[in-house]
C-alpha atoms as a PDB file:
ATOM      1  CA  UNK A   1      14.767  37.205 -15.084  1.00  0.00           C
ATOM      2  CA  UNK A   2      13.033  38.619 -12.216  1.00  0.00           C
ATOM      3  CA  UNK A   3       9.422  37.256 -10.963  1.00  0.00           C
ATOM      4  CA  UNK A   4       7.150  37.874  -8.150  1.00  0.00           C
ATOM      5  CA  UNK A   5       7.411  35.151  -5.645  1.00  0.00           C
ATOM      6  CA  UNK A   6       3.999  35.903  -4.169  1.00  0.00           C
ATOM      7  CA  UNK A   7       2.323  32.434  -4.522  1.00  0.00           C
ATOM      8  CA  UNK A   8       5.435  30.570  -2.216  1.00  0.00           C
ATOM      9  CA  UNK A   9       4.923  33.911   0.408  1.00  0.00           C
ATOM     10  CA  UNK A  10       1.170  32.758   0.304  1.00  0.00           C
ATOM     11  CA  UNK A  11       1.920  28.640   0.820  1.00  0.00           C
ATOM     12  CA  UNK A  12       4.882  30.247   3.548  1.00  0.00           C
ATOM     13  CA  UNK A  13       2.015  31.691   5.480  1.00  0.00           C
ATOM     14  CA  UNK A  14      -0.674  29.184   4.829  1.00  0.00           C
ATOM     15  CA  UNK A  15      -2.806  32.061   3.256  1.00  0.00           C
ATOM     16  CA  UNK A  16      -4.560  31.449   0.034  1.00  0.00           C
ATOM     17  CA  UNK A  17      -4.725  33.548  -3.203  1.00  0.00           C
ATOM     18  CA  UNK A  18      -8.468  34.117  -2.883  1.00  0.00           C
ATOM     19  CA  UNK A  19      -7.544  35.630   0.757  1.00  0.00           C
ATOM     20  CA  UNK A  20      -5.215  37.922  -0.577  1.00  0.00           C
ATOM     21  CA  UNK A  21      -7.254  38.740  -3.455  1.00  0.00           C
ATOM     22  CA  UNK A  22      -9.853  39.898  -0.862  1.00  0.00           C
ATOM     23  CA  UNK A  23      -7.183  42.214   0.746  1.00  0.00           C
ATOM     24  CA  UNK A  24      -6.054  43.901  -2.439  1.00  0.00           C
ATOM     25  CA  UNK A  25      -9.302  44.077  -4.119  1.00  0.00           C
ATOM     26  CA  UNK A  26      -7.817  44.158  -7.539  1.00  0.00           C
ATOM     27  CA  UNK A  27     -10.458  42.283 -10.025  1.00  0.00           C
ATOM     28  CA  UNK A  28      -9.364  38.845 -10.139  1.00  0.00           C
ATOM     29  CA  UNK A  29      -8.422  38.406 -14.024  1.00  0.00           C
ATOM     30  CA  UNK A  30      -5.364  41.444 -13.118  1.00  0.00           C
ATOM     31  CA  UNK A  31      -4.796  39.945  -9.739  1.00  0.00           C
ATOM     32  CA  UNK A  32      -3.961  36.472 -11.042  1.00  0.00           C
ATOM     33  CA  UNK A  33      -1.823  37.354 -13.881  1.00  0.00           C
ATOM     34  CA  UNK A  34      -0.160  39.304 -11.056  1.00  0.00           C
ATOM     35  CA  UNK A  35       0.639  36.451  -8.983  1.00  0.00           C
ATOM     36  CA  UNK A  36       1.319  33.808 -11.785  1.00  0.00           C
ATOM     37  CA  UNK A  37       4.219  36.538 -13.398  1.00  0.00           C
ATOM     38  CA  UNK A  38       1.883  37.131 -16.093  1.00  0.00           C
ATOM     39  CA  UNK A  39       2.155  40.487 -16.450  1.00  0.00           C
ATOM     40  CA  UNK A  40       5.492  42.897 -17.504  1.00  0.00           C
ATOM     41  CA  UNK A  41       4.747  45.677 -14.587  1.00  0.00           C
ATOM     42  CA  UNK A  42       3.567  46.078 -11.575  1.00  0.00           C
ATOM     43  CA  UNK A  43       2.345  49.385  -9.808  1.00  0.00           C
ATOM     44  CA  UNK A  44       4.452  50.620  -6.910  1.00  0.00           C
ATOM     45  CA  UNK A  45       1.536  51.060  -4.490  1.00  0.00           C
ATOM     46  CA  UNK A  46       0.715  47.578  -5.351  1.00  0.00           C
ATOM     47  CA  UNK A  47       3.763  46.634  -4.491  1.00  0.00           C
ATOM     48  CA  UNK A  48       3.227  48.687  -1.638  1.00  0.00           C
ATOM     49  CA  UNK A  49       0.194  47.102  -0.536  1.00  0.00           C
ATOM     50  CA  UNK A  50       1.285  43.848  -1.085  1.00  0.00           C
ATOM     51  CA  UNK A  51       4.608  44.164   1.615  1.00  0.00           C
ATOM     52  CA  UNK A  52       2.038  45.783   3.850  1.00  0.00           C
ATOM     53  CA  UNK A  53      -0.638  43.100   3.963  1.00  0.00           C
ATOM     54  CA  UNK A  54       1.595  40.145   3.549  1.00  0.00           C
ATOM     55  CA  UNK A  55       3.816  41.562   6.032  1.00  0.00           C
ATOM     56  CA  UNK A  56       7.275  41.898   4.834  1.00  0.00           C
ATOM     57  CA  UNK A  57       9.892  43.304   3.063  1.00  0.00           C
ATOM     58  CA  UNK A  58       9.128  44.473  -0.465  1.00  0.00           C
ATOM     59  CA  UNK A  59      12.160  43.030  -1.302  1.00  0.00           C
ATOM     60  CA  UNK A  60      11.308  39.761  -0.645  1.00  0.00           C
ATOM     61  CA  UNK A  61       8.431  40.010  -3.314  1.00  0.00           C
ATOM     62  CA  UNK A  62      11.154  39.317  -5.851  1.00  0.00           C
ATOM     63  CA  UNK A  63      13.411  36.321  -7.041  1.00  0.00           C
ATOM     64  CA  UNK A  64      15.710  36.876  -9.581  1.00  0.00           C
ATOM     65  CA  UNK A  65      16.527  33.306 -11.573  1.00  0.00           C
ATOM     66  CA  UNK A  66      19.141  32.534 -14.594  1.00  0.00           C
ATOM     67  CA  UNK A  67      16.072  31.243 -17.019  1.00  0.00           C
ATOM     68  CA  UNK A  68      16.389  33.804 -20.026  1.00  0.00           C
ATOM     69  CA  UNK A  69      14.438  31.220 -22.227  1.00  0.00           C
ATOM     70  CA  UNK A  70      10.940  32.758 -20.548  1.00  0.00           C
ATOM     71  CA  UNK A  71      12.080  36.509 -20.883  1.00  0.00           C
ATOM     72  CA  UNK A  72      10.561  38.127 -23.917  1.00  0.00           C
ATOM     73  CA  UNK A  73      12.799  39.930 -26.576  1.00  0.00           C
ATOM     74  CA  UNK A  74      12.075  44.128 -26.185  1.00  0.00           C
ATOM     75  CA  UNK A  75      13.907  44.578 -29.892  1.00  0.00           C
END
C-alpha cells in the first residue's frame, strides 16, 4: 500500500497541520482526509504544491508499506 507521509514531514519540521493548511488553502474537511490517507487520489498540482511548500522531493511524500489488510478491494 502506498500512503502520504505528510503528517511525520510536518512533526520532521516542527510545522503543524493548521500551518500547512494555511499554505495550501484547500478547505479543511479535503485537506485532512488528505493528510490522514483518507482519500484514494490526490491531484498532481497538489502534489506539486505540497513538495514546493514543504520543501522537498515529491518523492518523499510517499511510503510504500506491506499492510494489504487497509487497502480496499477495486473488484
Amino acid at each position: 500500500m502506498v500512503r502520504l507521509r505528510i503528517e511525520a514531514i510536518l512533526s520532521e519540521q516542527g510545522k503543524s497541520k493548521y500551518w500547512l493548511n494555511k499554505q495550501l488553502g484547500m478547505c479543511y474537511r479535503n485537506f485532512n482526509n488528505l493528510v490522514t490517507n483518507q482519500t484514494n487520489s490526490v491531484r498532481f498540482d497538489t502534489l506539486d504544491k505540497l513538495s514546493k511548500i514543504l520543501q522537498i522531493p515529491v518523492q518523499e511524500l510517499f511510503e510504500q508499506t506491506d499492510d494489504i489488510s487497509e487497502s480496499k478491494d477495486d473488484c
